[in-house]
Each structure stands twice: as C-alpha cells, then as structure tokens.
PDB file of N, CA and C in Angstrom:
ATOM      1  N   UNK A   1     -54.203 -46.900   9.760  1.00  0.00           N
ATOM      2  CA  UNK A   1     -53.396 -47.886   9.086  1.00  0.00           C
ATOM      3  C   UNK A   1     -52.498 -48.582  10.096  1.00  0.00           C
ATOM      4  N   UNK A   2     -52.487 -50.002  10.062  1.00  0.00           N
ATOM      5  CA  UNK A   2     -51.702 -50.674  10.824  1.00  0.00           C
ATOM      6  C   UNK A   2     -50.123 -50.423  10.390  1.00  0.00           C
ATOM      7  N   UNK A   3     -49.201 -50.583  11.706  1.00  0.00           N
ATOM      8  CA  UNK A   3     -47.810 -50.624  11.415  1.00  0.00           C
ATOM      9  C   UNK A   3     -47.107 -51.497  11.291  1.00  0.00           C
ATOM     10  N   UNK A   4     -46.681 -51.714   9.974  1.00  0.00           N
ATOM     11  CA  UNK A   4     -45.970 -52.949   9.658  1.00  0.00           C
ATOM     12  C   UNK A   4     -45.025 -53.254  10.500  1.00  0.00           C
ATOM     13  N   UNK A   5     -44.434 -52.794  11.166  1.00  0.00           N
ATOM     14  CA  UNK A   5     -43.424 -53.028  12.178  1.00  0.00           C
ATOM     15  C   UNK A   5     -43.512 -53.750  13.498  1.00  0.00           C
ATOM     16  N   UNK A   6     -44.863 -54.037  13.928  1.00  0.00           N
ATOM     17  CA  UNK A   6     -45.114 -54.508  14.981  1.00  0.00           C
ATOM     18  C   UNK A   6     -46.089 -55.341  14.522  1.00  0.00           C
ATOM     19  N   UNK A   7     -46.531 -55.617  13.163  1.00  0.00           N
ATOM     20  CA  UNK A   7     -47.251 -56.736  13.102  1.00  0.00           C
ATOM     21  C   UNK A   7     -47.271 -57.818  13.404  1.00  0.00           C
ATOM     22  N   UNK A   8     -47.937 -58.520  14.485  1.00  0.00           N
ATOM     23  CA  UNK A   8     -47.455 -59.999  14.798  1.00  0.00           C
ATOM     24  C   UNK A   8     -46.340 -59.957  15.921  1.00  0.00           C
ATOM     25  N   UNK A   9     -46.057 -59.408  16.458  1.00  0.00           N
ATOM     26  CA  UNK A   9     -45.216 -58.712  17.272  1.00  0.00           C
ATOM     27  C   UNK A   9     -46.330 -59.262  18.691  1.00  0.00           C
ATOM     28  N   UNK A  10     -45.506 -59.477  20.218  1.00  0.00           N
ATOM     29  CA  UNK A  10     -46.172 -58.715  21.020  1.00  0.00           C
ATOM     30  C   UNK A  10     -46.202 -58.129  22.200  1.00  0.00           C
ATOM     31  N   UNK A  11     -47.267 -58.043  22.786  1.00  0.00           N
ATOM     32  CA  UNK A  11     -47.300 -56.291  23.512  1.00  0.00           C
ATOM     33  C   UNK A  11     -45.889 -56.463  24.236  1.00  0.00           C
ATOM     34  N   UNK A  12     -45.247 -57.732  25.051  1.00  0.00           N
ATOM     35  CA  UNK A  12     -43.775 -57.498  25.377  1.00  0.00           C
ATOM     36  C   UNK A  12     -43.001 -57.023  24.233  1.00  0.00           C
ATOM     37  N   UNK A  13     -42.947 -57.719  23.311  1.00  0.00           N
ATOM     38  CA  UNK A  13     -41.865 -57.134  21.905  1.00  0.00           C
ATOM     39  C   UNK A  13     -41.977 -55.582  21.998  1.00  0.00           C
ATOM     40  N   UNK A  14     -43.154 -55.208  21.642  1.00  0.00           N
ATOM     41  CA  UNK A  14     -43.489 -53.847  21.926  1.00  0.00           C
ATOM     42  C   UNK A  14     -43.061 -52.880  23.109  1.00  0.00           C
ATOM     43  N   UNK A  15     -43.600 -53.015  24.194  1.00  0.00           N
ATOM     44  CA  UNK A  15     -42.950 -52.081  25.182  1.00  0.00           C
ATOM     45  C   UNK A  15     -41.443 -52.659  25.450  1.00  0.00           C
ATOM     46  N   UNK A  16     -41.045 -53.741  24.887  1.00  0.00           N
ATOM     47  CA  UNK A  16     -39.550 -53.660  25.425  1.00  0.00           C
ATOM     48  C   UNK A  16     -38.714 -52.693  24.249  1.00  0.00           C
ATOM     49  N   UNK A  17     -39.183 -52.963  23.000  1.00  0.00           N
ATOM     50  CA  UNK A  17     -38.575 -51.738  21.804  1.00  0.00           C
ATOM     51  C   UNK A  17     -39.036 -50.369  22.122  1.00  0.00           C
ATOM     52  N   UNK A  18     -40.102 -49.923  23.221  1.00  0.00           N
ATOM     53  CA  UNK A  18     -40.070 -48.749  23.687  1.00  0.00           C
ATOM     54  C   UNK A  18     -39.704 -48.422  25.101  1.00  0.00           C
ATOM     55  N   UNK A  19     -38.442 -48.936  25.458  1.00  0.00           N
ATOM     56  CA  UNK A  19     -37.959 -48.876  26.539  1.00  0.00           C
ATOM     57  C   UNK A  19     -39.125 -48.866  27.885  1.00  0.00           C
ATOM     58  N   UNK A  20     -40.216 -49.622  27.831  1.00  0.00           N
ATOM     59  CA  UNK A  20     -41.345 -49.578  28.792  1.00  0.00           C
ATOM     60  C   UNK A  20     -41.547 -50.853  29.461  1.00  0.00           C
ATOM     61  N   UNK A  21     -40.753 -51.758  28.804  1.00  0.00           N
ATOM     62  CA  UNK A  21     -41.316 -53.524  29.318  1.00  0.00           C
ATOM     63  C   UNK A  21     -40.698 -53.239  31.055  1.00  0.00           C
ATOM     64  N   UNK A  22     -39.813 -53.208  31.301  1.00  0.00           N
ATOM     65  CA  UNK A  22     -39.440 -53.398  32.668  1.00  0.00           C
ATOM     66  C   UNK A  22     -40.417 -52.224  33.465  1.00  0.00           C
ATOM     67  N   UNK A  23     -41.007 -50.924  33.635  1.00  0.00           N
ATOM     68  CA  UNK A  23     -41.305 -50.260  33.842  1.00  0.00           C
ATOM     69  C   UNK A  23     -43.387 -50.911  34.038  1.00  0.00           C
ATOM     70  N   UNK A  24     -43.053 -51.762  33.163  1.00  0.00           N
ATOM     71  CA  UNK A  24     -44.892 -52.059  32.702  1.00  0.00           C
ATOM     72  C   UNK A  24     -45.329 -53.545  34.097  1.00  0.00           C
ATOM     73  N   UNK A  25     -43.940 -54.508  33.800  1.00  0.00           N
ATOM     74  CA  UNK A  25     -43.873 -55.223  34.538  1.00  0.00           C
ATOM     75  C   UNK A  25     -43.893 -55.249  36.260  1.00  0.00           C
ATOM     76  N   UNK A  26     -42.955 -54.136  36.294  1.00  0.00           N
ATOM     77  CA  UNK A  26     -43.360 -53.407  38.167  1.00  0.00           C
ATOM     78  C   UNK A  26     -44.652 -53.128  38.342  1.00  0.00           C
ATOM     79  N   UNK A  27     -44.926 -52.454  37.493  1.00  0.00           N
ATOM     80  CA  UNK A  27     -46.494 -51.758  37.741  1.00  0.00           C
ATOM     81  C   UNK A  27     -47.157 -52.974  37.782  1.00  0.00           C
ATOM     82  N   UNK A  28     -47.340 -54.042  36.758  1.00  0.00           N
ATOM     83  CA  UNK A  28     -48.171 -54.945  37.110  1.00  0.00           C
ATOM     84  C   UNK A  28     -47.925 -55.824  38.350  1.00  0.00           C
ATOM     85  N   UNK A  29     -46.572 -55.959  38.685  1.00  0.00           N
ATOM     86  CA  UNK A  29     -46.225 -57.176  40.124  1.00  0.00           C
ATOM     87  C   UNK A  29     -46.793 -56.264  41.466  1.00  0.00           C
ATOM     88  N   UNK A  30     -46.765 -54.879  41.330  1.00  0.00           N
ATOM     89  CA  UNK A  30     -47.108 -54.584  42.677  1.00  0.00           C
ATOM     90  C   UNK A  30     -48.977 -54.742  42.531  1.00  0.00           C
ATOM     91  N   UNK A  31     -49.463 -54.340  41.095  1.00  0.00           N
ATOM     92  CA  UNK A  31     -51.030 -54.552  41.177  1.00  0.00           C
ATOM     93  C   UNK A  31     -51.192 -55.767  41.971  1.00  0.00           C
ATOM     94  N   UNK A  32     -50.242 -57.072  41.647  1.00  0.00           N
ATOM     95  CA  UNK A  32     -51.042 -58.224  41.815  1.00  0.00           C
ATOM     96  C   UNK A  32     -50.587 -58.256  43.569  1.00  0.00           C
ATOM     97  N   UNK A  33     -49.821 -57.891  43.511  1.00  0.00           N
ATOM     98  CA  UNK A  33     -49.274 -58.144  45.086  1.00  0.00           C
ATOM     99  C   UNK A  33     -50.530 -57.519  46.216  1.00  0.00           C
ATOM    100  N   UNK A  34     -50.447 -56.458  45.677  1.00  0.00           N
ATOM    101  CA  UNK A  34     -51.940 -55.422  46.273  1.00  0.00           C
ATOM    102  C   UNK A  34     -53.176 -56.718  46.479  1.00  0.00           C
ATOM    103  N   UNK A  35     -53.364 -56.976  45.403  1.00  0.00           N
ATOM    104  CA  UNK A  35     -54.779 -57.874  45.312  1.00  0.00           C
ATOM    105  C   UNK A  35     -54.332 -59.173  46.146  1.00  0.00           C
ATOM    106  N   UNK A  36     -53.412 -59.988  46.110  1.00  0.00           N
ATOM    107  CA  UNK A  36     -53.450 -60.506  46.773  1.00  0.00           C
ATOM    108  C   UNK A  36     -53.446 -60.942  48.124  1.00  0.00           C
ATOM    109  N   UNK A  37     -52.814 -59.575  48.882  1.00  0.00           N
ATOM    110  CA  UNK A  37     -52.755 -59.459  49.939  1.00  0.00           C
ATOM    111  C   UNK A  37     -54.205 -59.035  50.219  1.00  0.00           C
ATOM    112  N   UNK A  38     -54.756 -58.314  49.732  1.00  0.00           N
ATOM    113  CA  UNK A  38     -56.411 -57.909  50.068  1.00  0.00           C
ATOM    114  C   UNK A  38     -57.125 -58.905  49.902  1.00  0.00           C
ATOM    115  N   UNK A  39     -57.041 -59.743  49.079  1.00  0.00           N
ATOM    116  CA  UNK A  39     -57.801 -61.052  49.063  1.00  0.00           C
ATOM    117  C   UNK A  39     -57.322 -61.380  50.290  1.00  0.00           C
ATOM    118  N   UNK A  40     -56.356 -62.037  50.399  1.00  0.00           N
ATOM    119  CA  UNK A  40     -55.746 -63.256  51.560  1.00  0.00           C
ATOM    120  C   UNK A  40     -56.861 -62.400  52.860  1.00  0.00           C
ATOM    121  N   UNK A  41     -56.466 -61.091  53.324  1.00  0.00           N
ATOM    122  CA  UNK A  41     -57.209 -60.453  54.518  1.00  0.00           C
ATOM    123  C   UNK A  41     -58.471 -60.669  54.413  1.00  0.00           C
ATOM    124  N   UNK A  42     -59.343 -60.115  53.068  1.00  0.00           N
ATOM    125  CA  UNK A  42     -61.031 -60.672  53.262  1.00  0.00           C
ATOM    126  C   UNK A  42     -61.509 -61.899  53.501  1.00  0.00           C
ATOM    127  N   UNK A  43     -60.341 -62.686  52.837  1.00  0.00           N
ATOM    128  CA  UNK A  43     -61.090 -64.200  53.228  1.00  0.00           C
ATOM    129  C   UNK A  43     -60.689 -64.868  54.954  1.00  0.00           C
ATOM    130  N   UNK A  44     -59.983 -63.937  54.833  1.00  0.00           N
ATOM    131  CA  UNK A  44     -59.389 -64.205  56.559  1.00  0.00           C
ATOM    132  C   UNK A  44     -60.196 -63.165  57.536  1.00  0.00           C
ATOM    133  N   UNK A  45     -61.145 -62.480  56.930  1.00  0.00           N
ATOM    134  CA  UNK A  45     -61.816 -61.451  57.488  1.00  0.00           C
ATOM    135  C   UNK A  45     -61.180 -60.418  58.579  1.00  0.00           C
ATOM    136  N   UNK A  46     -59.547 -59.826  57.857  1.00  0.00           N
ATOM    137  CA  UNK A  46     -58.914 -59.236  58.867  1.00  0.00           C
ATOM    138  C   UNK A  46     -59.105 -57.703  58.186  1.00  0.00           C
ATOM    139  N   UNK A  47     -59.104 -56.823  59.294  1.00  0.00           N
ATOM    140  CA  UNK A  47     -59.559 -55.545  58.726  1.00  0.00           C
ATOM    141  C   UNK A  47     -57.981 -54.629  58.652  1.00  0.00           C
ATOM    142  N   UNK A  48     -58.307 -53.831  57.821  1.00  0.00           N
ATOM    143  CA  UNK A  48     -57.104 -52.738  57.754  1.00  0.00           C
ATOM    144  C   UNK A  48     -56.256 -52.633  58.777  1.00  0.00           C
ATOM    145  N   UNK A  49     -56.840 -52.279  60.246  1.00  0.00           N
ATOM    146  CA  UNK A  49     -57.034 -51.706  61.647  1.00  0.00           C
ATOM    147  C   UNK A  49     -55.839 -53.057  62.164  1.00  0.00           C
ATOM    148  N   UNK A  50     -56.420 -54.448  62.031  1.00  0.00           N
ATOM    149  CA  UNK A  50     -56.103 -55.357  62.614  1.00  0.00           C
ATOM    150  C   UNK A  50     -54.996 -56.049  61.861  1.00  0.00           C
ATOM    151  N   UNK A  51     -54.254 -55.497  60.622  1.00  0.00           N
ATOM    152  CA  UNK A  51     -53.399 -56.049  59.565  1.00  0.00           C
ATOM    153  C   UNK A  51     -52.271 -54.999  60.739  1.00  0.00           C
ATOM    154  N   UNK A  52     -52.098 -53.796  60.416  1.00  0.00           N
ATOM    155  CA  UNK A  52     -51.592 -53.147  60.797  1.00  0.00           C
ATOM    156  C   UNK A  52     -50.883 -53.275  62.296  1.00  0.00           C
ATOM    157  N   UNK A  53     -51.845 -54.028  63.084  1.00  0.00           N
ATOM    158  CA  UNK A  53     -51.667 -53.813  64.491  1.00  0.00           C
ATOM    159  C   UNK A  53     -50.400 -55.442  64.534  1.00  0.00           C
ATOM    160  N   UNK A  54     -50.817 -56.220  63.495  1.00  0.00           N
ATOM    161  CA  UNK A  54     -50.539 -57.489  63.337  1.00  0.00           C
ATOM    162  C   UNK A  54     -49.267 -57.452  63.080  1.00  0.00           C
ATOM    163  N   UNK A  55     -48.697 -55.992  61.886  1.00  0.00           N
ATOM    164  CA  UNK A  55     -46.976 -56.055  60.948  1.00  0.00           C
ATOM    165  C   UNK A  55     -46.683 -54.575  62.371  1.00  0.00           C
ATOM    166  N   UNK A  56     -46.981 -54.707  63.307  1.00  0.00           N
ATOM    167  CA  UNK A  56     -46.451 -53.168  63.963  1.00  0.00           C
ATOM    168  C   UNK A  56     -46.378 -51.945  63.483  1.00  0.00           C
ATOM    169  N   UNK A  57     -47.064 -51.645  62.199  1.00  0.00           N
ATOM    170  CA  UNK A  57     -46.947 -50.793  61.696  1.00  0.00           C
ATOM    171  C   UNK A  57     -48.337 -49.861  61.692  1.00  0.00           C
ATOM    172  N   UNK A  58     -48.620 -48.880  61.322  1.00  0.00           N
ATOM    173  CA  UNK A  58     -49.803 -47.781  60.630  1.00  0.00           C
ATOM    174  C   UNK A  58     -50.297 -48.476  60.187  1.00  0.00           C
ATOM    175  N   UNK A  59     -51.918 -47.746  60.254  1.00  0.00           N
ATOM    176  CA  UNK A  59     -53.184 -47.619  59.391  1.00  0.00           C
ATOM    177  C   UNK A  59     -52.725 -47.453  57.820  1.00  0.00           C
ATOM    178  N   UNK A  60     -52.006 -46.124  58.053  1.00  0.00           N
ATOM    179  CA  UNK A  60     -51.889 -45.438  56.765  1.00  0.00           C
ATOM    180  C   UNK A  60     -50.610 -46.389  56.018  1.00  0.00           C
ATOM    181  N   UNK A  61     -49.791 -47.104  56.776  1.00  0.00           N
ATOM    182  CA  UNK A  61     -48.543 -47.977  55.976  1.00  0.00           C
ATOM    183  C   UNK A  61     -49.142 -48.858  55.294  1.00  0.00           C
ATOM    184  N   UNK A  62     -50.624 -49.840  56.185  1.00  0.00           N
ATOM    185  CA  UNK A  62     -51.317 -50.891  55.219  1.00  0.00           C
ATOM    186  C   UNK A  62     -52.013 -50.203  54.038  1.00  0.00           C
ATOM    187  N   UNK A  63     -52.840 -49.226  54.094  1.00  0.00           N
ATOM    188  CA  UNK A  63     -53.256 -48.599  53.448  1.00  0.00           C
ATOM    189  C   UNK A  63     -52.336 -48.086  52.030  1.00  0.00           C
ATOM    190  N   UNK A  64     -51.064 -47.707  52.178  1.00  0.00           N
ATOM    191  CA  UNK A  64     -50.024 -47.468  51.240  1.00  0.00           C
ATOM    192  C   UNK A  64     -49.615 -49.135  50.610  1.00  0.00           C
ATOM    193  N   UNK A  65     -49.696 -50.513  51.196  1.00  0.00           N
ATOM    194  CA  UNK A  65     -49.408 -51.297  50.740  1.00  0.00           C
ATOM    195  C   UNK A  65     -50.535 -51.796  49.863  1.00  0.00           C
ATOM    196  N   UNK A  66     -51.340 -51.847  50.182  1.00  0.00           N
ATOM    197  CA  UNK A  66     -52.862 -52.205  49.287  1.00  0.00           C
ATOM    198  C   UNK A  66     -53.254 -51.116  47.927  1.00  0.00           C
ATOM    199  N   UNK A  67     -52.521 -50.152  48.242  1.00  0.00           N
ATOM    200  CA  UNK A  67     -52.331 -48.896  46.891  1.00  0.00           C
ATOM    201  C   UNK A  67     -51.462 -49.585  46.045  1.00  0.00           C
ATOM    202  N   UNK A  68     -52.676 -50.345  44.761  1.00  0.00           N
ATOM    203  CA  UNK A  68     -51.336 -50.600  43.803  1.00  0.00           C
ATOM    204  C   UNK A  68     -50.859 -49.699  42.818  1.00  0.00           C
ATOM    205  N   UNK A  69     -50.925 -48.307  43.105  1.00  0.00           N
ATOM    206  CA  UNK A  69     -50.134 -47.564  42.599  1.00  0.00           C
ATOM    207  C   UNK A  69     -48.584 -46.668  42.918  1.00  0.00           C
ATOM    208  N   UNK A  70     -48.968 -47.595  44.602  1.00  0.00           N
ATOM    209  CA  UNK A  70     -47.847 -47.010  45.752  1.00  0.00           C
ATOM    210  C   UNK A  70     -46.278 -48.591  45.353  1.00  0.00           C
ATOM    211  N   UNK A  71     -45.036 -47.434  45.802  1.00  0.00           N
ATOM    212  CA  UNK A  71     -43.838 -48.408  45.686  1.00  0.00           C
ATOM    213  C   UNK A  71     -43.493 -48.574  46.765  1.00  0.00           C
ATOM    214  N   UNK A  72     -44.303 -48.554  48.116  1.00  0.00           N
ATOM    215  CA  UNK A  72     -43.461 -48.338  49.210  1.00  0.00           C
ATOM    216  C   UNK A  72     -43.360 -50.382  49.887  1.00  0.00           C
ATOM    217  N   UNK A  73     -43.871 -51.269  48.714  1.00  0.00           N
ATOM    218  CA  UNK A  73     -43.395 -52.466  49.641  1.00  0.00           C
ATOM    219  C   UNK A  73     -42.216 -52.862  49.095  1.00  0.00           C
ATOM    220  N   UNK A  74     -41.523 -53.227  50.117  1.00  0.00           N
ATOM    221  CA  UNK A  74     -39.900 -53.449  50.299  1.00  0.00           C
ATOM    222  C   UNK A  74     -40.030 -55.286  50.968  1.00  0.00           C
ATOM    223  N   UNK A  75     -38.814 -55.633  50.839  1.00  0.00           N
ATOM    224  CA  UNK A  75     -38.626 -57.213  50.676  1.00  0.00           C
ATOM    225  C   UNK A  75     -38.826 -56.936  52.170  1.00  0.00           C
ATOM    226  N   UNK A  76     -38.781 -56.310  53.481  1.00  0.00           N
ATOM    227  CA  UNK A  76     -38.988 -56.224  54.745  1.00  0.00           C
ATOM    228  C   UNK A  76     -40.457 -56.263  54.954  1.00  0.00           C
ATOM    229  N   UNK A  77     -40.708 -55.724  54.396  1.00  0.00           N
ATOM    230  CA  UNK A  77     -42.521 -54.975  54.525  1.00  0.00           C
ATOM    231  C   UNK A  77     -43.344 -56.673  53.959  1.00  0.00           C
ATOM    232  N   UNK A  78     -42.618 -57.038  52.846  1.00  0.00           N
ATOM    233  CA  UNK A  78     -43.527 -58.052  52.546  1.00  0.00           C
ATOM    234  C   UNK A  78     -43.540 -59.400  53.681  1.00  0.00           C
ATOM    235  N   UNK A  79     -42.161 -60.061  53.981  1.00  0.00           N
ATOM    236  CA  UNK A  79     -42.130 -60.506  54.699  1.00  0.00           C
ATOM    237  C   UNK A  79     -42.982 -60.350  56.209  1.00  0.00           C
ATOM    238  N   UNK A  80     -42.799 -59.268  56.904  1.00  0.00           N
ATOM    239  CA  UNK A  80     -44.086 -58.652  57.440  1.00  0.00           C
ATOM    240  C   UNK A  80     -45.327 -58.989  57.498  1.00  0.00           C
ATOM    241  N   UNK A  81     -45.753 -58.562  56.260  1.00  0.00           N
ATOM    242  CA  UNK A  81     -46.634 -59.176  55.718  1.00  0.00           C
ATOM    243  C   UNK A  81     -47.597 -60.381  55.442  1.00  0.00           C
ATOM    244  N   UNK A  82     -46.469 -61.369  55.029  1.00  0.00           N
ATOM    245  CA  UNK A  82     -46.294 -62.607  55.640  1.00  0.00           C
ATOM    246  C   UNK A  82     -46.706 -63.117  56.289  1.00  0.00           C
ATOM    247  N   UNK A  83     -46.006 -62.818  57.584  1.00  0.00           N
ATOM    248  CA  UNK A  83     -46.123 -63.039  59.174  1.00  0.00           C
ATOM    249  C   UNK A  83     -47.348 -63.086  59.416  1.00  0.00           C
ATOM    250  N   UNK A  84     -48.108 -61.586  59.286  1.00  0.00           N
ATOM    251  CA  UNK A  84     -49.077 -61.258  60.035  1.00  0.00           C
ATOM    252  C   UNK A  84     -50.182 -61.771  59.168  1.00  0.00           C
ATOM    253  N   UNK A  85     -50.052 -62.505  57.729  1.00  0.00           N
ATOM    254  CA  UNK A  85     -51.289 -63.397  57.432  1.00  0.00           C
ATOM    255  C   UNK A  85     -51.204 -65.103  57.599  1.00  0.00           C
ATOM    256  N   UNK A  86     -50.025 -65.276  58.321  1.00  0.00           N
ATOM    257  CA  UNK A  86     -50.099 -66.851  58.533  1.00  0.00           C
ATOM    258  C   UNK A  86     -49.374 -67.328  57.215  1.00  0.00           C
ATOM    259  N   UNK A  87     -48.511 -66.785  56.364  1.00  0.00           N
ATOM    260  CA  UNK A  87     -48.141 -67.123  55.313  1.00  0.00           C
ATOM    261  C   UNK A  87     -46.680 -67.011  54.990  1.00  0.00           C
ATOM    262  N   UNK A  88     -46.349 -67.583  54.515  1.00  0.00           N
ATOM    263  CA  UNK A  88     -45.000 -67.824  53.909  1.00  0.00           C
ATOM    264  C   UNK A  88     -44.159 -66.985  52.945  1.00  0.00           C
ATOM    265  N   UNK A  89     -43.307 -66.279  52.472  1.00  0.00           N
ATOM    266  CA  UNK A  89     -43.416 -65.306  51.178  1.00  0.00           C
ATOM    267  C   UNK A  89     -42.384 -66.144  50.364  1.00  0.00           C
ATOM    268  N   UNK A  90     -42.806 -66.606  49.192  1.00  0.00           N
ATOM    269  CA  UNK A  90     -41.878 -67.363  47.855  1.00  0.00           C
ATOM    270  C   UNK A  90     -41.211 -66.456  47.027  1.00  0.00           C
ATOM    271  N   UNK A  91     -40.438 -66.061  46.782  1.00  0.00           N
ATOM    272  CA  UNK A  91     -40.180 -65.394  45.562  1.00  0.00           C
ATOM    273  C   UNK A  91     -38.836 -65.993  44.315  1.00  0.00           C
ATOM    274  N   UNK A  92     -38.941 -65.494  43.344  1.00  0.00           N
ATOM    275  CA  UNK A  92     -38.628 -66.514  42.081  1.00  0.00           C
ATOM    276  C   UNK A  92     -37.826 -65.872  41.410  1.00  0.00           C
ATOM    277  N   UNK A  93     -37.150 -65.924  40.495  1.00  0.00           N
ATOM    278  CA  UNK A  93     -36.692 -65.277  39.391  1.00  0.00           C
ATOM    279  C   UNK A  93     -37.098 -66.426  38.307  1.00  0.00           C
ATOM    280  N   UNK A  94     -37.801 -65.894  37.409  1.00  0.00           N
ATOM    281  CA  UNK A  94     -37.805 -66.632  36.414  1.00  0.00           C
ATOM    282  C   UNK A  94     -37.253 -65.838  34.535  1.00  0.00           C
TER     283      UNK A  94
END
C-alpha cells in the first residue's frame, strides 16, 4: 500500500524529511566528480601512473580520487587536479 504521506512528494522532499538529503547529495557530487575526472583523462589518454606524476602525488592518491565512494578530495586536491588536466576548476553555490 502506498503512503499517503509522500504522495506526489519528491525523492528530495523525501530524503530531506529523513534527515538524508544533504548526506545523498555528497555522495552524488563526489560520484560525478570521479566520472568526470576519469572521463577528462581517457579522452586525454592520460593514465593513472601519469595523472599522479602530473598532481605530485601517488598512484594510490589518484586511485582514492577516482573512488567515488572515497572523501579524500579536498578543495587542494581538486585544484591539483585541475592543473594537471589543463583545466580550470568552477565551483558554484547554487
């Protein structure tokens, strides 16, 4: 049986009345961040090895940034980031 309470409702209405919207939203900005940075490298045909050597950092640090289940990118790391793909970093509040 459907719950009248959330009928027509949505999925933000929802996880924000279960204290989850902000929590749902991280999880999704670092997914996309992940993908995009892995995109930007394949089409630039730069390998793990050569990202890494590019931000001064580890194998295993790029490797933790491309984990979109990992929290370890920081407004330093992205910028970094950045750098070492020829790119600019925007960020917004909207």
């Amino acid at each position: 049986m459907l719950n009248q309470q959330h009928l027509g409702s949505s999925l933000d209405d929802f996880l924000e009345e279960e204290g989850l919207l902000a929590e749902a939203e991280d999880v999704a900005t670092k997914r996309v961040l992940a993908f995009q940075i892995a995109q930007i490298m394949h089409d630039q045909q730069l390998s793990k090895a050569e990202m890494a050597r590019r931000m001064e950092t580890s194998r295993a640090a790029v490797d933790r940034l491309l984990d979109p289940d990992s929290e370890s990118a920081t407004l330093a790391t992205l910028e970094k980031v950045a750098f070492a793909l020829g790119k600019r970093l925007h960020i917004t509040f909207v």
